[in-house]
Every structure is written in C-alpha cells, then in structure tokens.
N, C-alpha and C. Protein backbone atom coordinates (compact mmCIF):
# COMPACT_ATOMS: atom_id res chain seq x y z
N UNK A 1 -13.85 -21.52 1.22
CA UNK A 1 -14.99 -20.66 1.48
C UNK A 1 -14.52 -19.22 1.50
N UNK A 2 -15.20 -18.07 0.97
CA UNK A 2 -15.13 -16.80 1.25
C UNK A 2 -15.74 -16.20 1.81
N UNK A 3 -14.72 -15.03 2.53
CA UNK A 3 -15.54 -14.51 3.69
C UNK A 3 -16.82 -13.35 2.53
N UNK A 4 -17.29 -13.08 3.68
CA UNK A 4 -18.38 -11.82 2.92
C UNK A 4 -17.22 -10.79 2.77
N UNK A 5 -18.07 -10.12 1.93
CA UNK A 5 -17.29 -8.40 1.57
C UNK A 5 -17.58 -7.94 3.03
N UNK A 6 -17.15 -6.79 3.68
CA UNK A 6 -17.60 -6.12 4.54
C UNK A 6 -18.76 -5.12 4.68
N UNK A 7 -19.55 -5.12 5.32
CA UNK A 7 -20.82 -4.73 5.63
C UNK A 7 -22.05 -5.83 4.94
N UNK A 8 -21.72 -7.48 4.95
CA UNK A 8 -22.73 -7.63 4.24
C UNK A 8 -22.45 -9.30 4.91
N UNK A 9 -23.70 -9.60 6.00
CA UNK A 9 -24.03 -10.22 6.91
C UNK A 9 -24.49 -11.64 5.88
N UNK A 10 -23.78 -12.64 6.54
CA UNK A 10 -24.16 -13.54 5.93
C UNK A 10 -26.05 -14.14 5.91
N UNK A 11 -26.33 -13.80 6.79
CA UNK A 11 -27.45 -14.23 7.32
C UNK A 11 -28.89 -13.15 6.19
N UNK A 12 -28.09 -12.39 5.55
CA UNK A 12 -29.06 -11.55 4.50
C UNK A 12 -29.96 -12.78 3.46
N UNK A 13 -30.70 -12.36 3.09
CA UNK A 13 -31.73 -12.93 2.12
C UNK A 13 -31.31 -12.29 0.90
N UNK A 14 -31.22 -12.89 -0.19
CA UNK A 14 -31.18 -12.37 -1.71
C UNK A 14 -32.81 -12.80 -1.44
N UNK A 15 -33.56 -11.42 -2.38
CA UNK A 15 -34.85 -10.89 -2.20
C UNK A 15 -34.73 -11.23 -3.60
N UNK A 16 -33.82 -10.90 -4.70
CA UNK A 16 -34.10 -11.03 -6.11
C UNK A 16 -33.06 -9.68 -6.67
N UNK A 17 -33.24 -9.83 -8.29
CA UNK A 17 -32.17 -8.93 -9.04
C UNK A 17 -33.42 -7.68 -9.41
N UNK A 18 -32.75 -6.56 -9.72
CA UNK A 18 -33.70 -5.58 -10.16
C UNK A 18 -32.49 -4.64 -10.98
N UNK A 19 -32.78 -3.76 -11.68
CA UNK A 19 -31.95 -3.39 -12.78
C UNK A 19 -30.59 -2.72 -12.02
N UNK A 20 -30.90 -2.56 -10.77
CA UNK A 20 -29.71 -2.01 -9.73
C UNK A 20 -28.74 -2.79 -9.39
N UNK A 21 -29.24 -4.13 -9.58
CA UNK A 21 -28.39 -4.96 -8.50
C UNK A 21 -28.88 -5.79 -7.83
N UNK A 22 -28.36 -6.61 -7.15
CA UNK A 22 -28.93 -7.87 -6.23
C UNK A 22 -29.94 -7.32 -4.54
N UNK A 23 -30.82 -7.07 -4.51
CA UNK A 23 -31.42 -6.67 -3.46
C UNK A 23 -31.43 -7.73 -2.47
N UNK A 24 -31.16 -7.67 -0.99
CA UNK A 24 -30.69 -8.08 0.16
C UNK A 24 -32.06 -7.29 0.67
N UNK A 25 -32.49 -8.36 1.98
CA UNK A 25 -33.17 -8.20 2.60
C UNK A 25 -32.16 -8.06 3.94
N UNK A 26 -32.17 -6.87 4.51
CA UNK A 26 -31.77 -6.40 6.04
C UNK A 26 -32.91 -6.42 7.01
N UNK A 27 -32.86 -7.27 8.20
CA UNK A 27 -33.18 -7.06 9.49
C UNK A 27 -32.90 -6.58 10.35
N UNK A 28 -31.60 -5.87 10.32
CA UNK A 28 -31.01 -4.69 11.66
C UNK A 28 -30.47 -3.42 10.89
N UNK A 29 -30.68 -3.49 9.72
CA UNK A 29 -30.45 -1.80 8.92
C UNK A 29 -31.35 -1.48 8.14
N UNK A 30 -31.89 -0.03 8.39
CA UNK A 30 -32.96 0.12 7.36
C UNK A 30 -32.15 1.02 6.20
N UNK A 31 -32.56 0.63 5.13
CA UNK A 31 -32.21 1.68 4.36
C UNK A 31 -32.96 1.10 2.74
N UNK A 32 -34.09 2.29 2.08
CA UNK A 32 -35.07 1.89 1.28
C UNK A 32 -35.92 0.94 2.04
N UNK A 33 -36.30 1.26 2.79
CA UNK A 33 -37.27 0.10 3.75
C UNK A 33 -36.66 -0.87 4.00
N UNK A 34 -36.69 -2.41 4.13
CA UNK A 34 -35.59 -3.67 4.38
C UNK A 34 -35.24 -3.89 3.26
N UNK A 35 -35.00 -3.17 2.18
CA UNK A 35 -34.32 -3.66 1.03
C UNK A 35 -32.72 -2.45 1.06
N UNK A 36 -31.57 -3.13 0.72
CA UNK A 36 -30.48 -2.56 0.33
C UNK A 36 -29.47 -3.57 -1.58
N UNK A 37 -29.51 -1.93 -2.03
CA UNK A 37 -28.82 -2.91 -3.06
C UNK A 37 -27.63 -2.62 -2.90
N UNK A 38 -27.32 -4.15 -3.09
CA UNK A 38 -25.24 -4.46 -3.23
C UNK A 38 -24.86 -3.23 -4.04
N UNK A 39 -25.06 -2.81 -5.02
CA UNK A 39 -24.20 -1.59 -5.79
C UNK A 39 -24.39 -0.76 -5.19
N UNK A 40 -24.77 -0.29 -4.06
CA UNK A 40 -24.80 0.78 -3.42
C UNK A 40 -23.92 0.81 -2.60
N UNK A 41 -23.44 -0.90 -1.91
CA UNK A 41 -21.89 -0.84 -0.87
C UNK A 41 -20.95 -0.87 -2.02
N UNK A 42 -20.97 -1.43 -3.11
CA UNK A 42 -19.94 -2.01 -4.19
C UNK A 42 -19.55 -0.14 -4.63
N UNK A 43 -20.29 0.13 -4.37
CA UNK A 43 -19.86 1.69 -4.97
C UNK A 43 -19.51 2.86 -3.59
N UNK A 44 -19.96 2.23 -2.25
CA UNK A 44 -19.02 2.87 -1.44
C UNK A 44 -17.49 2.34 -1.37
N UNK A 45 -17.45 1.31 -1.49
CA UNK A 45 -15.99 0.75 -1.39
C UNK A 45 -15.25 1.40 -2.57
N UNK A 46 -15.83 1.30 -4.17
CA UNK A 46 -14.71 1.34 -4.73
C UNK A 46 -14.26 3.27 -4.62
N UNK A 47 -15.32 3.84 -3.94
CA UNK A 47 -14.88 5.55 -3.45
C UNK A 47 -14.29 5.21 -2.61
N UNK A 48 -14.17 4.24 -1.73
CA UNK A 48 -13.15 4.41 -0.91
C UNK A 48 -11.97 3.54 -1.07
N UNK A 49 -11.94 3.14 -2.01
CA UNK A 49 -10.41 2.65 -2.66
C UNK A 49 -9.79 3.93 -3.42
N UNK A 50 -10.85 4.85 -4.15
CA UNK A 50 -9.82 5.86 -4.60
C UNK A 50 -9.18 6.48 -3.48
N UNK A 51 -10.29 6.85 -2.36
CA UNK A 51 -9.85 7.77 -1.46
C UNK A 51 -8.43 7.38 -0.91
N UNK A 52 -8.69 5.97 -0.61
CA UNK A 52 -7.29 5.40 -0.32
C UNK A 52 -5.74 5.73 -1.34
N UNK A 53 -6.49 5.68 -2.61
CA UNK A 53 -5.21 6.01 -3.38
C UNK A 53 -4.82 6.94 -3.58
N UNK A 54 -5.60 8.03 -3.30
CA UNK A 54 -5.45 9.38 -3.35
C UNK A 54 -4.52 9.60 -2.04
N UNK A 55 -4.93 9.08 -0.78
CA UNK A 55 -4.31 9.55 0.44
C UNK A 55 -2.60 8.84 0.68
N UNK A 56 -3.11 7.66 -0.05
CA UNK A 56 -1.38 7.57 -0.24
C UNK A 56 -0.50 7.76 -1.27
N UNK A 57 -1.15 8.65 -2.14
CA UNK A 57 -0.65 8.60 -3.67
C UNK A 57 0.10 7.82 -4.30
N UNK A 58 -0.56 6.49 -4.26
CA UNK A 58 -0.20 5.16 -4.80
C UNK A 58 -1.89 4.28 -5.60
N UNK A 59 -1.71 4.55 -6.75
CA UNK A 59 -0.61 4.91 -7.59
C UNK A 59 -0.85 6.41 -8.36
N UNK A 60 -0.22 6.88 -8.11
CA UNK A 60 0.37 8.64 -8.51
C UNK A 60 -0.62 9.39 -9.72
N UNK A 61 -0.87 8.51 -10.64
CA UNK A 61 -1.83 8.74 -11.80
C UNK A 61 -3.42 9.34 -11.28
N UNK A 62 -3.42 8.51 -10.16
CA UNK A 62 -5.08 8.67 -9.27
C UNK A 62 -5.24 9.96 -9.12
N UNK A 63 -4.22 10.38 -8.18
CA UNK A 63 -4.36 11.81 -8.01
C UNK A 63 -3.88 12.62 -8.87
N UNK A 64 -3.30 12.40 -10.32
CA UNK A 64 -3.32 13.32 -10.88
C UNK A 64 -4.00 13.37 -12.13
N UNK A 65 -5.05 12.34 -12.24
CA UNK A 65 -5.88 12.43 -12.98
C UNK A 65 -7.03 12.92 -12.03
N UNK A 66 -6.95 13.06 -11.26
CA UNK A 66 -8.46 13.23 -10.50
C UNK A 66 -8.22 14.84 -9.72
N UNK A 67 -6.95 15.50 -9.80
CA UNK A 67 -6.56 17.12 -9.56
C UNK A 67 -7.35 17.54 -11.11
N UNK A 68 -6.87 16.68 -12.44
CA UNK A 68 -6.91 17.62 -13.54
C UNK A 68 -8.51 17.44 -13.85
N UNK A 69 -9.36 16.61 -13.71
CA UNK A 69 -10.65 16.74 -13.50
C UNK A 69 -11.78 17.51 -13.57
N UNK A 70 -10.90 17.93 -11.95
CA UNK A 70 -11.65 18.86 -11.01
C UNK A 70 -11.20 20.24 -11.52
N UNK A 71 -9.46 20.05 -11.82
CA UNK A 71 -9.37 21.47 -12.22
C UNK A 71 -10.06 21.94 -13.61
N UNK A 72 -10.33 20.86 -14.84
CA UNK A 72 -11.16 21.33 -15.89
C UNK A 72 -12.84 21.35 -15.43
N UNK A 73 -13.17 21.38 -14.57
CA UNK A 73 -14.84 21.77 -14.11
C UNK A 73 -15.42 20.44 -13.50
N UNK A 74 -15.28 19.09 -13.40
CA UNK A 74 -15.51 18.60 -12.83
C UNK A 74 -16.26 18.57 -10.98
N UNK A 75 -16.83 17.79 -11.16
CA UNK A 75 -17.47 18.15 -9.18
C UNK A 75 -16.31 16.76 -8.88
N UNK A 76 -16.09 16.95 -7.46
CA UNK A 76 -15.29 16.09 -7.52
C UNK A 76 -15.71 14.69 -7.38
N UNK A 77 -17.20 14.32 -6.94
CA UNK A 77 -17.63 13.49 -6.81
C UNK A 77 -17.89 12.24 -7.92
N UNK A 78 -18.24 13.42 -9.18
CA UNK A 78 -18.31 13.24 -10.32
C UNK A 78 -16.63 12.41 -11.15
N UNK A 79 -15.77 12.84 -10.91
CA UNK A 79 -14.44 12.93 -11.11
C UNK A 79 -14.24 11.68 -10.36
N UNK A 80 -14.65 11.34 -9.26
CA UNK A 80 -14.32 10.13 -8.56
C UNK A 80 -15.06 8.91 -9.22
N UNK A 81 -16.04 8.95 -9.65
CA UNK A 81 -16.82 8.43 -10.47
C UNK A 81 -16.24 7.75 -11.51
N UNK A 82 -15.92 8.90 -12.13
CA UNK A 82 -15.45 8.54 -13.92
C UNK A 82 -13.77 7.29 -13.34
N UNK A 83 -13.44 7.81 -12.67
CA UNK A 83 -12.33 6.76 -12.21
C UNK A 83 -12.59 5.83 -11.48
N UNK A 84 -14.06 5.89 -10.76
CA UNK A 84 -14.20 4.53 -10.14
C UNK A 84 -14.15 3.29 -11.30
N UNK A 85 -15.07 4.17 -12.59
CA UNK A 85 -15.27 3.32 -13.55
C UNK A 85 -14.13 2.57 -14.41
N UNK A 86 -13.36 3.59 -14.41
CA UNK A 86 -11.88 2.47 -15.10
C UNK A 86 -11.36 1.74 -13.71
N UNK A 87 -11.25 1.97 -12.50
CA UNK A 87 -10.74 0.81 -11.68
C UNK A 87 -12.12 -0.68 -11.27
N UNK A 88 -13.02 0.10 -11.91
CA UNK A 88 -13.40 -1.17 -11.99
C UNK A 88 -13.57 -2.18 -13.23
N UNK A 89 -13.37 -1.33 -14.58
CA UNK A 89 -13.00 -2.56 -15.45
C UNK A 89 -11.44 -2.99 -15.12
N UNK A 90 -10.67 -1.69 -14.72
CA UNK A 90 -8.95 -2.84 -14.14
C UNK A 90 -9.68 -3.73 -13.48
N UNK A 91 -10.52 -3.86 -12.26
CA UNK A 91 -10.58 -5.08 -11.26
C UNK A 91 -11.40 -6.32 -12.34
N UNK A 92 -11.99 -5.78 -13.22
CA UNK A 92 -12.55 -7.29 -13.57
C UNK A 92 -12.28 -7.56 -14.63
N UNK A 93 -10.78 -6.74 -15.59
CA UNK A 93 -9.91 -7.22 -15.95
C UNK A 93 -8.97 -8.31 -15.58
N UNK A 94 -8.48 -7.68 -14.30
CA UNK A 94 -7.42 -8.98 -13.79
C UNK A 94 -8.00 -9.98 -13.09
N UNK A 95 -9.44 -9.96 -12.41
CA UNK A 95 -9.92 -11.29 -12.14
C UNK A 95 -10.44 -12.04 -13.32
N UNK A 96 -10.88 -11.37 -14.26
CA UNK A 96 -10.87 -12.66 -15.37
C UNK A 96 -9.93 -13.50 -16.09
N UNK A 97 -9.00 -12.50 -16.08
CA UNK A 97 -7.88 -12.95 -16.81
C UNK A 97 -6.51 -13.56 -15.46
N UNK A 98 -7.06 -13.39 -14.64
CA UNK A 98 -5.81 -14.19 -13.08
C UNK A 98 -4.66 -13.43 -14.25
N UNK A 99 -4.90 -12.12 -13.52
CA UNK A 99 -3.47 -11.47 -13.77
C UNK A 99 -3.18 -10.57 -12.54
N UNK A 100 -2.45 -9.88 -12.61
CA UNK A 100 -1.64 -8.73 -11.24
C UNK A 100 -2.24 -7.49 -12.33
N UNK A 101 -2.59 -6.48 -10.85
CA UNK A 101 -3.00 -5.20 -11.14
C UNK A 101 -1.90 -4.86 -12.41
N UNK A 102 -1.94 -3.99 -13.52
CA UNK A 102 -0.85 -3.43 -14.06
C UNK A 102 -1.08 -1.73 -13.78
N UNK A 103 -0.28 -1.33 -13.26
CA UNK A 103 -0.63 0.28 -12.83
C UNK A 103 -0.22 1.05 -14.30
N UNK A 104 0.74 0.26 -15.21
CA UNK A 104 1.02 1.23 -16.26
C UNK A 104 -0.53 1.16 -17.65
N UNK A 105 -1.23 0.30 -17.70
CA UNK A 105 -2.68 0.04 -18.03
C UNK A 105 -3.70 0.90 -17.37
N UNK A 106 -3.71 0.65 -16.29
CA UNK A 106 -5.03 1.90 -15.16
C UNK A 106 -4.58 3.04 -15.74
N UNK A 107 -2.94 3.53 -15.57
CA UNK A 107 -2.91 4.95 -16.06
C UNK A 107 -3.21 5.07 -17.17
N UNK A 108 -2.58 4.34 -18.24
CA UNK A 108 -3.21 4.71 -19.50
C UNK A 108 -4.87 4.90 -19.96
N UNK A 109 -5.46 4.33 -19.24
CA UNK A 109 -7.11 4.27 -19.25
C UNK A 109 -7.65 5.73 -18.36
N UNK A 110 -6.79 5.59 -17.28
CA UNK A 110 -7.45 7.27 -16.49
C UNK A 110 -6.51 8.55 -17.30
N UNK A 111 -6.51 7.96 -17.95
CA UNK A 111 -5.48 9.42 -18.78
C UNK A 111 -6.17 9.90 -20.07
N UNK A 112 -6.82 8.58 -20.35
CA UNK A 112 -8.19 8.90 -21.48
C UNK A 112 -9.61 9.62 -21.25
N UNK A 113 -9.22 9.72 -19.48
CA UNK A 113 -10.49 10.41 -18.74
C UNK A 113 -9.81 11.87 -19.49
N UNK A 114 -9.10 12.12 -19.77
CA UNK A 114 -8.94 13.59 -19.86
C UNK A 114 -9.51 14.19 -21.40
C-alpha cells in the first residue's frame, strides 16, 4: 500500500477529471470552494524540490541554470517553471523506465533551457 503524497487526506473524494487535473473534494480546506486540484499541490512540491536543490546545490546545474535564466530576463518564478518542467519529464522518465535519477541527462535537458 502507498502512503498519500503529503497534504492529501485519504478520506478526499475524487469529484472527477477536468482539463486541470483530478478535482478532490475537501471538507476542512477551502480553496476554489470544496474543490482543490491535485496539480496545484503536484506543482507546489515540484517548486519545492527545486527550492530544495537550489538550497543545497545538489545538483549544481539547478542553480546554474536557473542564475542564467533570471540573469537573461527571466522572472524567477517563471525560470522555476521552465525547470520544473524538465524535472518532471526526468521524474516520469525514470519511473517508467525503473531507472535511477541520471543528473548528467537533467543537466543536459536544463541546459537546453538556455
């Protein structure tokens, strides 16, 4: 069995799919009235996986694809973005394929952000 992701109560209702994402019915959080869509936590986490990689500069590419970004005009939010998007085809790269992260692949892909 797997646990839930974090912030996401087992006891939720799938309400149905809508072009966003899987809508969850919440009874103790409001947010959009009792509806919350999953891509809305799925996309706080993976900002806060960069943030994480940024704060430990692991792996090293993160932050220096995401300095040169910002330094060519980028917002940085925006910039976090464009790299959420290659760490998330890495993540559903290596779960499809049951492989190990390859950090020399992510860089080559956030290096094409440039």
């Amino acid at each position: 069995m797997y646990d839930s992701p974090p912030g996401v109560n087992r006891e939720e209702k799938v309400l149905g799919l809508s072009k966003h994402g899987i809508i969850f019915s919440k009874s103790n959080k409001q947010k959009r009235g009792n509806e919350i869509l999953a891509n809305d936590k799925l996309k706080g986490h993976i900002i806060e996986i960069i943030d994480n990689q940024m704060r430990d500069n692991n792996p090293k590419c993160t932050t220096e694809v995401f300095e040169k970004l910002v330094t060519s005009g980028y917002a940085e939010d925006i910039a976090k973005k464009m790299i959420g998007a290659v760490l998330v085809e890495e993540l559903y790269y290596v779960l499809k394929n049951e492989e190990l992260f390859n950090e020399e692949r992510y860089s080559c892909k956030l290096h094409e952000l440039l």
